[in-house]
C-alpha atoms as a PDB file:
ATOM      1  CA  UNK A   1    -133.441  28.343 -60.965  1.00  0.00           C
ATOM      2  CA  UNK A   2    -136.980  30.252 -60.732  1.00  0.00           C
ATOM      3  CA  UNK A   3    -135.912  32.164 -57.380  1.00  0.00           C
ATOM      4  CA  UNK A   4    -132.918  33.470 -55.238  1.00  0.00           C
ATOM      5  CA  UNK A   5    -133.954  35.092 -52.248  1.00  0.00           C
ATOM      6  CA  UNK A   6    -131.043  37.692 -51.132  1.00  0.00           C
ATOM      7  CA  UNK A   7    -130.506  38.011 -47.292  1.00  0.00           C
ATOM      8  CA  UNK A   8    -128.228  40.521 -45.877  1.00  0.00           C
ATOM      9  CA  UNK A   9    -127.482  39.172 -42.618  1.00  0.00           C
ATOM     10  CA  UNK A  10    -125.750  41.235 -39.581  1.00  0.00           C
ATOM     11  CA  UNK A  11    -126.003  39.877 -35.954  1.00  0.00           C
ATOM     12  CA  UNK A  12    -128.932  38.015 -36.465  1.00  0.00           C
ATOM     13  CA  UNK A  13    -128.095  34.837 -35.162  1.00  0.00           C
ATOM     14  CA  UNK A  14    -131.339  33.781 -32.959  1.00  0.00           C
ATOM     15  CA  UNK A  15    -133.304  34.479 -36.905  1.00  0.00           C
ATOM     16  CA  UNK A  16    -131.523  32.713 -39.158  1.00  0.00           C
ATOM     17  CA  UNK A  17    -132.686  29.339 -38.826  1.00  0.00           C
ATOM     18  CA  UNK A  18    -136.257  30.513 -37.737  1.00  0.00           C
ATOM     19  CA  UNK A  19    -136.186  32.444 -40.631  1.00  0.00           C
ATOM     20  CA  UNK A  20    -135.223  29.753 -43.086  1.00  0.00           C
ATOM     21  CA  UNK A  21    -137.552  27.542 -41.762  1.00  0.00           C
ATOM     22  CA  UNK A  22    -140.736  30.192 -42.722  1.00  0.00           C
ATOM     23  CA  UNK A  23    -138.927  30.578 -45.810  1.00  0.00           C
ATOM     24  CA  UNK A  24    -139.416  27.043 -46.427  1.00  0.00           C
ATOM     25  CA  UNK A  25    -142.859  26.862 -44.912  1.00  0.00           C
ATOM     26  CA  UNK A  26    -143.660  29.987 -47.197  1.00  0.00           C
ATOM     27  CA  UNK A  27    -142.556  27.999 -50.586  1.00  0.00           C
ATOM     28  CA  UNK A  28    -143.366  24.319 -49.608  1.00  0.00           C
ATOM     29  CA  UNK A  29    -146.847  24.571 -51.381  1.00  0.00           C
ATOM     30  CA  UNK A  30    -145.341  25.992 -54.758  1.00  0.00           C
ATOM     31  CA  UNK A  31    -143.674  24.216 -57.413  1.00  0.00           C
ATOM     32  CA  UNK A  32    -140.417  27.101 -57.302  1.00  0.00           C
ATOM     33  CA  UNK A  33    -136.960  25.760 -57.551  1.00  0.00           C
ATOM     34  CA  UNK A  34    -135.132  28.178 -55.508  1.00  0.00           C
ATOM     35  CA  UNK A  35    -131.941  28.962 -53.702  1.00  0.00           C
ATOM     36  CA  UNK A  36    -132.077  30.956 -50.254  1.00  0.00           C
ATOM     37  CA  UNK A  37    -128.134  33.345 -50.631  1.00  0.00           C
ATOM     38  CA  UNK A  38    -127.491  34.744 -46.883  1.00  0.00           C
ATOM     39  CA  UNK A  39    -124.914  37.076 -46.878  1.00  0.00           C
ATOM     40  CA  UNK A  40    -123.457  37.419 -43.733  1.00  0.00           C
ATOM     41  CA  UNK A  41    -121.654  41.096 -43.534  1.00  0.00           C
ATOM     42  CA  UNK A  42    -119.082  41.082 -40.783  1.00  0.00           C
ATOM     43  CA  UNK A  43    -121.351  39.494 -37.795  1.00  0.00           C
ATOM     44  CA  UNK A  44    -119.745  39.566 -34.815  1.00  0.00           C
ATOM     45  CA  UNK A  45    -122.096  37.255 -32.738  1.00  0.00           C
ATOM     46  CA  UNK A  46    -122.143  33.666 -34.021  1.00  0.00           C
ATOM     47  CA  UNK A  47    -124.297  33.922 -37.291  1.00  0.00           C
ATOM     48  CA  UNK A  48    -121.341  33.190 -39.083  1.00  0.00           C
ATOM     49  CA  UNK A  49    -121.071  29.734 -37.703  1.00  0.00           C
ATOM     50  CA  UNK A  50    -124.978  29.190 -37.936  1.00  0.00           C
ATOM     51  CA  UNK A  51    -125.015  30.127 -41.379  1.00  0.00           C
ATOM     52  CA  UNK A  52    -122.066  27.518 -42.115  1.00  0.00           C
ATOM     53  CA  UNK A  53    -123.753  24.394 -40.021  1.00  0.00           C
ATOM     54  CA  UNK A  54    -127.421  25.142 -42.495  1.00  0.00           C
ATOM     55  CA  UNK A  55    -125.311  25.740 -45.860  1.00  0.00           C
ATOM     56  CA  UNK A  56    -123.835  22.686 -45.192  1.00  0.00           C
ATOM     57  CA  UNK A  57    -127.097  20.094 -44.620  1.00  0.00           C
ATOM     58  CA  UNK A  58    -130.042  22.383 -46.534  1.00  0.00           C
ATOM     59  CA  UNK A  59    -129.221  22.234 -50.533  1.00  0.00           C
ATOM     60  CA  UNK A  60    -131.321  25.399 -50.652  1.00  0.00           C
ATOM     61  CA  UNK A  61    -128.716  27.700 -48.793  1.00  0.00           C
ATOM     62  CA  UNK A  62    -126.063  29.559 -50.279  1.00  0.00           C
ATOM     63  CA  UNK A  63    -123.841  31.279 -47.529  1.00  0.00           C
ATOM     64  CA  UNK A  64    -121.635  34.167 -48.352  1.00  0.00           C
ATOM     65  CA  UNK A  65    -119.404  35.275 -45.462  1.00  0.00           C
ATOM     66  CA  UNK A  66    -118.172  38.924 -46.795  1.00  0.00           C
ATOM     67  CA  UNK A  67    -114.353  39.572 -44.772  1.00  0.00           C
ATOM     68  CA  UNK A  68    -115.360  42.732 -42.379  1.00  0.00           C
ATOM     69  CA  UNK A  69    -118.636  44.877 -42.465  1.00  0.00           C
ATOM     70  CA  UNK A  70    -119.419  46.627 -45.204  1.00  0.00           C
ATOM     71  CA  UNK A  71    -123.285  48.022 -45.033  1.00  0.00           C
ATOM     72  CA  UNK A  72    -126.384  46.559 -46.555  1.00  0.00           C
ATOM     73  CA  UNK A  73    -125.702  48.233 -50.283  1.00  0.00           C
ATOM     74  CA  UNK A  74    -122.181  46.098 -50.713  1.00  0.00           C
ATOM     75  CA  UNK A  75    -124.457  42.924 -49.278  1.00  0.00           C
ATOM     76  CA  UNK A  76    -126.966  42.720 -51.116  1.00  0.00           C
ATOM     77  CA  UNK A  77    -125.096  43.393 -53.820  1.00  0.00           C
ATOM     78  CA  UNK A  78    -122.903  40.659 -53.188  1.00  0.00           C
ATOM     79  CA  UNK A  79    -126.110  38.610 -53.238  1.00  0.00           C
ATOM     80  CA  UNK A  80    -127.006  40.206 -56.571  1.00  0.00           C
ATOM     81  CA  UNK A  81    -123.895  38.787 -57.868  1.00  0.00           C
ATOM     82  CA  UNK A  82    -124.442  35.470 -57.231  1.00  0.00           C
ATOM     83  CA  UNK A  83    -128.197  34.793 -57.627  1.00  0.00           C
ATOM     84  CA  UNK A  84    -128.920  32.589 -60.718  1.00  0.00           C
ATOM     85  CA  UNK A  85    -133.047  32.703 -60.507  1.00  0.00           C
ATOM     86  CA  UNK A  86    -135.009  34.510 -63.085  1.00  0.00           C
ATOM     87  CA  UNK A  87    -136.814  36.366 -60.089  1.00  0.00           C
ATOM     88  CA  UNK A  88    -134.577  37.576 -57.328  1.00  0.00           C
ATOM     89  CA  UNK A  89    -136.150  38.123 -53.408  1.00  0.00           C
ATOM     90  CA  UNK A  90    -134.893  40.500 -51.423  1.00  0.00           C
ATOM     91  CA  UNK A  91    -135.979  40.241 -47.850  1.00  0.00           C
ATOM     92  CA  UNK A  92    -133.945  41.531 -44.289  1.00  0.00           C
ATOM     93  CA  UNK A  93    -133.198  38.377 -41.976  1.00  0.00           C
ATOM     94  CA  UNK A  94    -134.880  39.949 -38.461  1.00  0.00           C
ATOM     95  CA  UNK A  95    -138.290  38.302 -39.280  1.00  0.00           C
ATOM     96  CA  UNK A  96    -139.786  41.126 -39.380  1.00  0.00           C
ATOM     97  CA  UNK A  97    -140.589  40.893 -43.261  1.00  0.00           C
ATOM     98  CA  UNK A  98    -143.018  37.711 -44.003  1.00  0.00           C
ATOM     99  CA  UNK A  99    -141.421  35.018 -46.386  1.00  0.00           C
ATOM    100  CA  UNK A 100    -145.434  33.977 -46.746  1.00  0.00           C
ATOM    101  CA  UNK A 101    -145.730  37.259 -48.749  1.00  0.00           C
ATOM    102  CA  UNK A 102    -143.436  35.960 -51.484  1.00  0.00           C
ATOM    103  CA  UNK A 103    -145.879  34.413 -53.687  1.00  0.00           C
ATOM    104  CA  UNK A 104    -147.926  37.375 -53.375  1.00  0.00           C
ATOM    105  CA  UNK A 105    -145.065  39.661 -54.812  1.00  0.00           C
ATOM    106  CA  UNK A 106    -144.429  36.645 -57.756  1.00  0.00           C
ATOM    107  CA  UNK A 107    -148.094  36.757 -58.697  1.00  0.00           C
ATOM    108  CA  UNK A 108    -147.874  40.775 -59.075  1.00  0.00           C
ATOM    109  CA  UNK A 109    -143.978  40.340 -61.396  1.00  0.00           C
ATOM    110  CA  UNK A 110    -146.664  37.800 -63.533  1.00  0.00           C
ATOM    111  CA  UNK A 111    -148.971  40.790 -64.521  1.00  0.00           C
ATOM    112  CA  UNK A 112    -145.866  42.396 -66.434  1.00  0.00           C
ATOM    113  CA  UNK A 113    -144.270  44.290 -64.003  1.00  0.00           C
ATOM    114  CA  UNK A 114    -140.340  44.478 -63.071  1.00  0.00           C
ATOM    115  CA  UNK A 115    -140.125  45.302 -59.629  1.00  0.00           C
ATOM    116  CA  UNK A 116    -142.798  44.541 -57.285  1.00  0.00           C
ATOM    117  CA  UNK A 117    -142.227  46.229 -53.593  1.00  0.00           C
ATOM    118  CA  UNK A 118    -143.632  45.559 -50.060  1.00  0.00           C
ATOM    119  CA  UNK A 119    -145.950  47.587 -48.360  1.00  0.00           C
ATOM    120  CA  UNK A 120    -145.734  47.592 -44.584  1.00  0.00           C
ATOM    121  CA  UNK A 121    -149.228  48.794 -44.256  1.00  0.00           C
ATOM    122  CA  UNK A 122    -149.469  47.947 -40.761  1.00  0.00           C
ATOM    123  CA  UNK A 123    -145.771  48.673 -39.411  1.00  0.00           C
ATOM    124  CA  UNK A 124    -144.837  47.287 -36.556  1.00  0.00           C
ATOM    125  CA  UNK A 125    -141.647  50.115 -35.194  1.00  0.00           C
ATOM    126  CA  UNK A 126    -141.953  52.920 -32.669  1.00  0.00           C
ATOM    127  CA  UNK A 127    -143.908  55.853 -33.891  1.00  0.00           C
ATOM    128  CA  UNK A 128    -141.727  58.343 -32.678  1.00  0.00           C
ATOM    129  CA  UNK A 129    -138.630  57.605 -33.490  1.00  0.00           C
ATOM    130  CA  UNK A 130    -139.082  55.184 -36.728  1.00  0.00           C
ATOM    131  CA  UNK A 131    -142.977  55.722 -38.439  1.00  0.00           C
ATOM    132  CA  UNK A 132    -142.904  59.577 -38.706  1.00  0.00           C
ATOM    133  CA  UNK A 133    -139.675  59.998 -39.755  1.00  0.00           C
ATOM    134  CA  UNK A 134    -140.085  57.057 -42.226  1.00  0.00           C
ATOM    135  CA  UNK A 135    -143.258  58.932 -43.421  1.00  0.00           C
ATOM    136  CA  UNK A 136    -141.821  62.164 -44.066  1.00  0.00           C
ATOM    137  CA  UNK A 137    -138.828  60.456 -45.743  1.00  0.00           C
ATOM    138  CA  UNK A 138    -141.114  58.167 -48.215  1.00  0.00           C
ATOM    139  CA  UNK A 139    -143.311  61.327 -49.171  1.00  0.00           C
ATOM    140  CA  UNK A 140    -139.788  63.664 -50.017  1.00  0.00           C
ATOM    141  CA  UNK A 141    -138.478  60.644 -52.007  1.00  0.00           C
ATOM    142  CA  UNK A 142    -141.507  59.787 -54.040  1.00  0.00           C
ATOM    143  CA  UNK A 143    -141.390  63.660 -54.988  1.00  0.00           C
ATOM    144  CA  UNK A 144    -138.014  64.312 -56.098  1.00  0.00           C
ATOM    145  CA  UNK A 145    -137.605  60.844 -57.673  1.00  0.00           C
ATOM    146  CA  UNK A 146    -141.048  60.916 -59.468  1.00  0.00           C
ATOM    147  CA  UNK A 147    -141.731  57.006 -57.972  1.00  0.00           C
ATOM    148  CA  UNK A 148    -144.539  57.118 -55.719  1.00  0.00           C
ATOM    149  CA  UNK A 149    -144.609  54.301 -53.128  1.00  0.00           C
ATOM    150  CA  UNK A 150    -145.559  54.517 -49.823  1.00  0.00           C
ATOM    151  CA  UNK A 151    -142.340  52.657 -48.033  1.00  0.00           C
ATOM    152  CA  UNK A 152    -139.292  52.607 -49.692  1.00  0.00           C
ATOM    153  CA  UNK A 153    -137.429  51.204 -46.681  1.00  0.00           C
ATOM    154  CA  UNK A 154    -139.342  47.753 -47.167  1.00  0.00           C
ATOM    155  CA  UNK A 155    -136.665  45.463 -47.682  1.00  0.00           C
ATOM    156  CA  UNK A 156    -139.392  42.647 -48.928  1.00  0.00           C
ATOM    157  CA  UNK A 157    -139.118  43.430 -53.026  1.00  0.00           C
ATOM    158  CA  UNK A 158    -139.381  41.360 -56.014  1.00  0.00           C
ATOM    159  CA  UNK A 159    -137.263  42.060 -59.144  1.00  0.00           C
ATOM    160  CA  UNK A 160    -136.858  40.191 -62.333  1.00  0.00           C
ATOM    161  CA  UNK A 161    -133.178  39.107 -62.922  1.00  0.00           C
ATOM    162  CA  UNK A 162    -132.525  41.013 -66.286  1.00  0.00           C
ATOM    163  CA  UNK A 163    -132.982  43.844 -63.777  1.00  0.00           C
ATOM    164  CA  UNK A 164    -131.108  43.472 -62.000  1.00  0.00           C
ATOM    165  CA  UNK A 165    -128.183  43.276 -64.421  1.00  0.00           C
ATOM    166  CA  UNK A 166    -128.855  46.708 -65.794  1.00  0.00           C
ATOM    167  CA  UNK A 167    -128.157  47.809 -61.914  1.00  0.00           C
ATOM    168  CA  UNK A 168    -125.049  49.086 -60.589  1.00  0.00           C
ATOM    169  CA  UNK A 169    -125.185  49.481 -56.581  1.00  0.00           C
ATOM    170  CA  UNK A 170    -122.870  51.307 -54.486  1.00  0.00           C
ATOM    171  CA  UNK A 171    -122.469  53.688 -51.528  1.00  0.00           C
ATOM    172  CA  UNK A 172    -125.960  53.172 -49.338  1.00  0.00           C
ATOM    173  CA  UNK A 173    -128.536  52.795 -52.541  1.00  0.00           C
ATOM    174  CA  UNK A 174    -130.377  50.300 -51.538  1.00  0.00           C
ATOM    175  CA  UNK A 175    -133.022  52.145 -50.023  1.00  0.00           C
ATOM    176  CA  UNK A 176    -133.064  53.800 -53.753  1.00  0.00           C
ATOM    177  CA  UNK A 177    -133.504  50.389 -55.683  1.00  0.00           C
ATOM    178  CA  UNK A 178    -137.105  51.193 -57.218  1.00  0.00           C
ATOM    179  CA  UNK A 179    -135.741  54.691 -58.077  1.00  0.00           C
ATOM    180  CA  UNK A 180    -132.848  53.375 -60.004  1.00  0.00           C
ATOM    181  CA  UNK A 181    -134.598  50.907 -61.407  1.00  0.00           C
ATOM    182  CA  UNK A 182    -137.177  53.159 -62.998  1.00  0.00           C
ATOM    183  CA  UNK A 183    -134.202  55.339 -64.548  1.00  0.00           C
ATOM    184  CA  UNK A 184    -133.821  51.976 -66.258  1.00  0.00           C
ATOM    185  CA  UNK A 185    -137.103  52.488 -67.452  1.00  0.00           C
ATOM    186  CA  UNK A 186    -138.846  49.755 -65.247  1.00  0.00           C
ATOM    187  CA  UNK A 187    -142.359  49.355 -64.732  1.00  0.00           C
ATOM    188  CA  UNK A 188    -143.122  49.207 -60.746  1.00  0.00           C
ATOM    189  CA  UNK A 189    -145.697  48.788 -58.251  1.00  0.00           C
ATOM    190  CA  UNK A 190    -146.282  48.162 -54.386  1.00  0.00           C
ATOM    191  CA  UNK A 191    -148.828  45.501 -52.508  1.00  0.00           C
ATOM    192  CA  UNK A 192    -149.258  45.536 -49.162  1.00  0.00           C
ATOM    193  CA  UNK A 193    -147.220  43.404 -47.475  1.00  0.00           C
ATOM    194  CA  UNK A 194    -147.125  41.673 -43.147  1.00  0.00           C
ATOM    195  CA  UNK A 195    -144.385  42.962 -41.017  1.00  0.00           C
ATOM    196  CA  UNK A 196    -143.967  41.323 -37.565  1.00  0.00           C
ATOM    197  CA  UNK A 197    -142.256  43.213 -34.669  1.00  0.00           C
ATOM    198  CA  UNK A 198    -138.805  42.525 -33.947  1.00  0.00           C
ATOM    199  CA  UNK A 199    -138.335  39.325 -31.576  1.00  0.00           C
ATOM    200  CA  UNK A 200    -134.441  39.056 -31.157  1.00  0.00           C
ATOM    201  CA  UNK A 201    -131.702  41.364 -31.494  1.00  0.00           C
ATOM    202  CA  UNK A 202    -131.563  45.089 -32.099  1.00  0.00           C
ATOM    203  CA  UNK A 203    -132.327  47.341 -34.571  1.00  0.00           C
ATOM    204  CA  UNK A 204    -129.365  47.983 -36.941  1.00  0.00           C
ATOM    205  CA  UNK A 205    -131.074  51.443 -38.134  1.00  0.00           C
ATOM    206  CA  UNK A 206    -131.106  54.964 -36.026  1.00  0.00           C
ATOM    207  CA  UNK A 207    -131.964  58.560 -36.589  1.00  0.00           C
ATOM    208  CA  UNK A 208    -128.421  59.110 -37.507  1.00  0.00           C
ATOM    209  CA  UNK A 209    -128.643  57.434 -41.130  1.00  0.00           C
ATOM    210  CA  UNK A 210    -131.123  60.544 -42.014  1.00  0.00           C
ATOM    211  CA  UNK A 211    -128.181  62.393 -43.412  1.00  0.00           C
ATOM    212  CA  UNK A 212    -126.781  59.679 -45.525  1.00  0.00           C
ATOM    213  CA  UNK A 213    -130.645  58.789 -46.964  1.00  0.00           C
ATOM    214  CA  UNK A 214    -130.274  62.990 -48.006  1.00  0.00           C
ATOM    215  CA  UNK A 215    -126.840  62.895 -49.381  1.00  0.00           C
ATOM    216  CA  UNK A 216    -127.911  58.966 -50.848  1.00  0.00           C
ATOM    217  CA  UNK A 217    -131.296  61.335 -52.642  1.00  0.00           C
ATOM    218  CA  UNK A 218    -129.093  64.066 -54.062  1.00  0.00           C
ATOM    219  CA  UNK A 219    -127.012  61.261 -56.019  1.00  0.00           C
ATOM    220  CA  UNK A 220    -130.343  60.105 -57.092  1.00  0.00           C
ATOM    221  CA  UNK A 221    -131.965  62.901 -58.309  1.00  0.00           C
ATOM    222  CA  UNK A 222    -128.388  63.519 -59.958  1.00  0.00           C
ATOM    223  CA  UNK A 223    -128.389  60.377 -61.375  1.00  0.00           C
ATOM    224  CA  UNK A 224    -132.065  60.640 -62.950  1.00  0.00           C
ATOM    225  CA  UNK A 225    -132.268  64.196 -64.143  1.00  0.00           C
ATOM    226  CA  UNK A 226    -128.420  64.764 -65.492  1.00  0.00           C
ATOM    227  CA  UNK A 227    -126.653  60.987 -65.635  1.00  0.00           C
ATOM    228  CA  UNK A 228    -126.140  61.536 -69.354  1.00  0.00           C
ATOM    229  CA  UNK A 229    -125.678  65.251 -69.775  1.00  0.00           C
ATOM    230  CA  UNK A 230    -124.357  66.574 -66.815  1.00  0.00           C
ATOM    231  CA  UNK A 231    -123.304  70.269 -68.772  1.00  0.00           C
ATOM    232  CA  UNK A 232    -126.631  70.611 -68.802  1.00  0.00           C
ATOM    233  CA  UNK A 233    -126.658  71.857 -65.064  1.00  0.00           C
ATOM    234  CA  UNK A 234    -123.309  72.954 -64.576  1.00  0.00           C
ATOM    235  CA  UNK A 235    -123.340  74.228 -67.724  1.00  0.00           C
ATOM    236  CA  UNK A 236    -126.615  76.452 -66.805  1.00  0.00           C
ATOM    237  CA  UNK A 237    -125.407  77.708 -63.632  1.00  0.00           C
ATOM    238  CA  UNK A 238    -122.149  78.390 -65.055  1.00  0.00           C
ATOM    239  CA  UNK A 239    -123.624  81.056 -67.658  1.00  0.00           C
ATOM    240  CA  UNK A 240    -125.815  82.029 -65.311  1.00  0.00           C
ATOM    241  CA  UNK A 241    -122.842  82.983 -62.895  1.00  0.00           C
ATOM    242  CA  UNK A 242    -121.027  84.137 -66.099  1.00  0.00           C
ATOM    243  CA  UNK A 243    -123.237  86.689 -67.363  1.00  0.00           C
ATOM    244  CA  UNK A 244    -124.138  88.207 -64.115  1.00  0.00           C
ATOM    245  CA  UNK A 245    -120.397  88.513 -63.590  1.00  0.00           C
ATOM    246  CA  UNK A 246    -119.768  90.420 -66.969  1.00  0.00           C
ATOM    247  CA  UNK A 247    -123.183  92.593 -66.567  1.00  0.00           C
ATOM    248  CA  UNK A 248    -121.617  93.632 -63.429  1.00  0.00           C
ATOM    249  CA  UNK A 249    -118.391  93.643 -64.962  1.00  0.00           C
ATOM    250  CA  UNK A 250    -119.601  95.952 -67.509  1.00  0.00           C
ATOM    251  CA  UNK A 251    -121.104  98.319 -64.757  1.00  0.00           C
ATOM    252  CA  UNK A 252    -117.424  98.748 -62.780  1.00  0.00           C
ATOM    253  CA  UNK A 253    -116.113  99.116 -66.301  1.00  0.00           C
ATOM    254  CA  UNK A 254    -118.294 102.325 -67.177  1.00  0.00           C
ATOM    255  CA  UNK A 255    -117.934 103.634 -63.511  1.00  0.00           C
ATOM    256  CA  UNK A 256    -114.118 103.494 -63.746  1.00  0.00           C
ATOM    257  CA  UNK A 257    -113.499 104.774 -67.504  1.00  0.00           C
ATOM    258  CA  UNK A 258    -116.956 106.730 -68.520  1.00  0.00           C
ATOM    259  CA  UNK A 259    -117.575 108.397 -64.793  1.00  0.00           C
ATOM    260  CA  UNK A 260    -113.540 108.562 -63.692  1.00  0.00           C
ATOM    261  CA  UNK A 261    -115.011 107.129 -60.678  1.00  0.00           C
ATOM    262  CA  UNK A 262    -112.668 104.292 -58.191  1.00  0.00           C
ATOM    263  CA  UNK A 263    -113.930 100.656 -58.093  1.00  0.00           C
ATOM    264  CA  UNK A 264    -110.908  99.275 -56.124  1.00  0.00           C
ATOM    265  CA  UNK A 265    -112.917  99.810 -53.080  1.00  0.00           C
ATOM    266  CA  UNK A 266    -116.209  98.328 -53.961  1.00  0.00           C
ATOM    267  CA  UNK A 267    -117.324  95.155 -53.254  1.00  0.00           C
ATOM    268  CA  UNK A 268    -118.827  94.356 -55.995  1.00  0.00           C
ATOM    269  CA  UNK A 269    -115.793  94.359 -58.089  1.00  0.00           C
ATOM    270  CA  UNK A 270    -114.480  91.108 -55.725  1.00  0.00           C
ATOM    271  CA  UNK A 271    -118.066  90.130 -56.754  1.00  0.00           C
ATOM    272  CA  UNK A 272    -117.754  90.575 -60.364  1.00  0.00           C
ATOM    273  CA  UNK A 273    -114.477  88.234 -60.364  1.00  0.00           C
ATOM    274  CA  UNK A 274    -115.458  85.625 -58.284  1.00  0.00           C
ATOM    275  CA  UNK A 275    -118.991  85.196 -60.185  1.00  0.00           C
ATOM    276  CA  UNK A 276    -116.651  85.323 -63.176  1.00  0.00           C
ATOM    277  CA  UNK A 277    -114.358  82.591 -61.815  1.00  0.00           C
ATOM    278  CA  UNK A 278    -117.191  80.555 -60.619  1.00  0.00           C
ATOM    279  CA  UNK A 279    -118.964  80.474 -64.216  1.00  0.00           C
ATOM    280  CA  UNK A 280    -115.299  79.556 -65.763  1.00  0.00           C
ATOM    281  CA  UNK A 281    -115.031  76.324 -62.857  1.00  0.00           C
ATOM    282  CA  UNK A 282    -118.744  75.301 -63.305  1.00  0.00           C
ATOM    283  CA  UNK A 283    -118.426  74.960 -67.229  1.00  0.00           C
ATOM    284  CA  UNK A 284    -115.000  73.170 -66.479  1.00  0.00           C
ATOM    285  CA  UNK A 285    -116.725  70.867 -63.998  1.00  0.00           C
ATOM    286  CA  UNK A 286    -119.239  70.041 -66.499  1.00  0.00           C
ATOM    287  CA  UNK A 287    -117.065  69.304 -69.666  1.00  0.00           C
ATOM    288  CA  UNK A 288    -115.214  67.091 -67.026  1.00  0.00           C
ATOM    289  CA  UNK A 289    -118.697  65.313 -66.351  1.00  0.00           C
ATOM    290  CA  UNK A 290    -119.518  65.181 -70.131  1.00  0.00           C
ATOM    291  CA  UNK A 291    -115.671  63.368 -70.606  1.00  0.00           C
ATOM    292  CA  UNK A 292    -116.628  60.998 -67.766  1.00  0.00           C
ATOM    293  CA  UNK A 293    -119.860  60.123 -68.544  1.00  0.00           C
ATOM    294  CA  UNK A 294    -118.597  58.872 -72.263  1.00  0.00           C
ATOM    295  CA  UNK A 295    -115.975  57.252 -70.316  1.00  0.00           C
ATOM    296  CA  UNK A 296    -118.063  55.462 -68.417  1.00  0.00           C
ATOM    297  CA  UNK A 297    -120.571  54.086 -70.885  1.00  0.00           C
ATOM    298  CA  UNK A 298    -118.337  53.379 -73.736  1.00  0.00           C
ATOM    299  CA  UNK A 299    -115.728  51.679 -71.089  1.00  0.00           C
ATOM    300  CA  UNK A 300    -118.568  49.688 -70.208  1.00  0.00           C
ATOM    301  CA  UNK A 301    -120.475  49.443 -73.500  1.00  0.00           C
ATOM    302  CA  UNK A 302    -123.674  50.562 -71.414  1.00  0.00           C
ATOM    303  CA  UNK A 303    -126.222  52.056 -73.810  1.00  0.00           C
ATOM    304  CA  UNK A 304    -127.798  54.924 -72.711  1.00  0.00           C
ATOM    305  CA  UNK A 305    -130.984  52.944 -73.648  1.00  0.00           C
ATOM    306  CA  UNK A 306    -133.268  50.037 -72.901  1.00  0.00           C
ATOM    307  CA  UNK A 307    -135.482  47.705 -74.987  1.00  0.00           C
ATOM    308  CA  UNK A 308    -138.193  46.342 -72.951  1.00  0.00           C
ATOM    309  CA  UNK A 309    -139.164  43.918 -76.405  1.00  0.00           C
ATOM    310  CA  UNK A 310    -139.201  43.897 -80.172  1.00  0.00           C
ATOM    311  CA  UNK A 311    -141.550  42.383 -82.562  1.00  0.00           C
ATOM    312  CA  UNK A 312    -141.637  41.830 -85.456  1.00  0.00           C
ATOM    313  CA  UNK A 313    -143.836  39.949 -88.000  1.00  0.00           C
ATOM    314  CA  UNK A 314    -141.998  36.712 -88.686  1.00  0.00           C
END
């Protein structure tokens, strides 16, 4: 299998076989062999049924009907799963993303790279309420993740399969993939991509998802600065919080047995002990990461490393 395009698929009945058919239109004029995987994640119109009726008569599609709704992460990982193609697609199922763009994003993979992403150049959403705020968000990301693209909520992305295999997806990540993939030490880039406007349905997105892309970033930046050594910043605040404790420690200390002077009524002797207790917690926290972290890779025999190639003379 060359491809498997990965659909999450939520309500989207009126797209699905519009949006197979471009698919197919898209790919006719290649020589691909590829499987189109639409996962449908709790749909409570009837996409479920549509999805069944197509699986059933086109050999191409692959339908996986998850039990409730889960989110986009657990669907596309779901799709992840069970792709077999040495490229994997991911694209949303509103039409808005352009299945003619896919050979575009398969001749950028063929110049060496391991993630190719969409570009909605010309973005077809509300300026208001979706552009700005999408704007602001790509600009923070790029900074505290060090991967600079200019739309990380582009759904349209290329990845090679070995990959995805080194990727572990949970919570809301998906929005994160070329971040986590570059912890993985891949190489990246973006192309400008078509985006139409939506034609049926409803947006599934809203302003209120900007606190879970924050707390979603934090993990991130977690992930990429202190996955393997998390001591290193508990560890640093800890002494930090321990030696300011014990310098001020050391002050009460002098007041109350050099100066014969009472502390008991100072504030900075609760202070002293809480900054005291806190340092004690945050190393405690991070010997606790340390013990995870080994727990973790060595459950999973996950090296801490990746080999992009060898060679060797033969």
């Amino acid at each position: 299998m060359d491809l498997s395009l990965v659909i999450p698929i939520y309500n989207e009945a009126e797209n699905i076989p519009l949006l197979i058919g471009a698919i197919t239109e898209g790919l006719k004029d290649t020589s691909y062999v590829y499987e189109i995987i639409c996962i449908d994640d709790g749909s409570i119109d009837n996409s479920v049924e549509i999805l069944k009726d197509i699986a059933k008569t086109n050999p191409h599609v692959k339908a996986i009907i998850l039990r409730r709704n889960y989110g986009q992460t657990p669907a596309i990982a779901a799709g992840f799963e069970n792709a077999t193609g040495k490229v994997i697609i991911t694209l949303d199922g509103d039409l808005q993303n352009d299945p003619a763009d896919i050979p575009l994003l398969l001749n950028k993979l063929d110049e060496g790279y391991d993630l190719v992403s969409g570009w909605r150049k010309n973005r077809q959403d509300n300026t208001l309420t979706r552009l700005l705020p999408s704007k602001i968000a790509n600009g923070i990301i790029s900074k505290i993740t060090g991967v600079k693209l200019n739309d990380y909520g582009c759904s349209l992305k290329a990845y090679r399969s070995e990959l995805i295999a080194d990727l572990n997806l949970y919570g809301e990540l998906h929005r994160f993939l070329p971040a986590l993939a570059y912890i993985e030490g891949a190489k990246i880039t973006e192309i400008p991509v078509n985006h139409h406007a939506r034609r049926f349905g409803k947006s599934k997105y809203g302003l209120d998802r900007t606190f879970r892309v924050i707390m979603d970033l934090l993990t991130v930046f977690f992930i990429k600065k202190f996955l393997t050594r998390p001591m290193h910043v508990f560890g640093f605040f800890g002494l930090f919080s321990l030696i300011i404790g014990v310098i001020i420690g050391t002050y009460l200390t002098f007041l109350k047995l050099g100066l014969g002077k009472s502390i008991a009524d100072r504030p900075l002797l609760i202070l002293c002990v809480l900054l005291i207790l806190t340092g004690v917690q945050l190393f405690c926290f991070g010997l606790l990461g340390e013990l995870m972290m080994r727990t973790y890779h060595e459950s999973q025999q996950r090296p801490i490393y990746r080999i992009r190639e060898i060679i060797k003379d033969c």
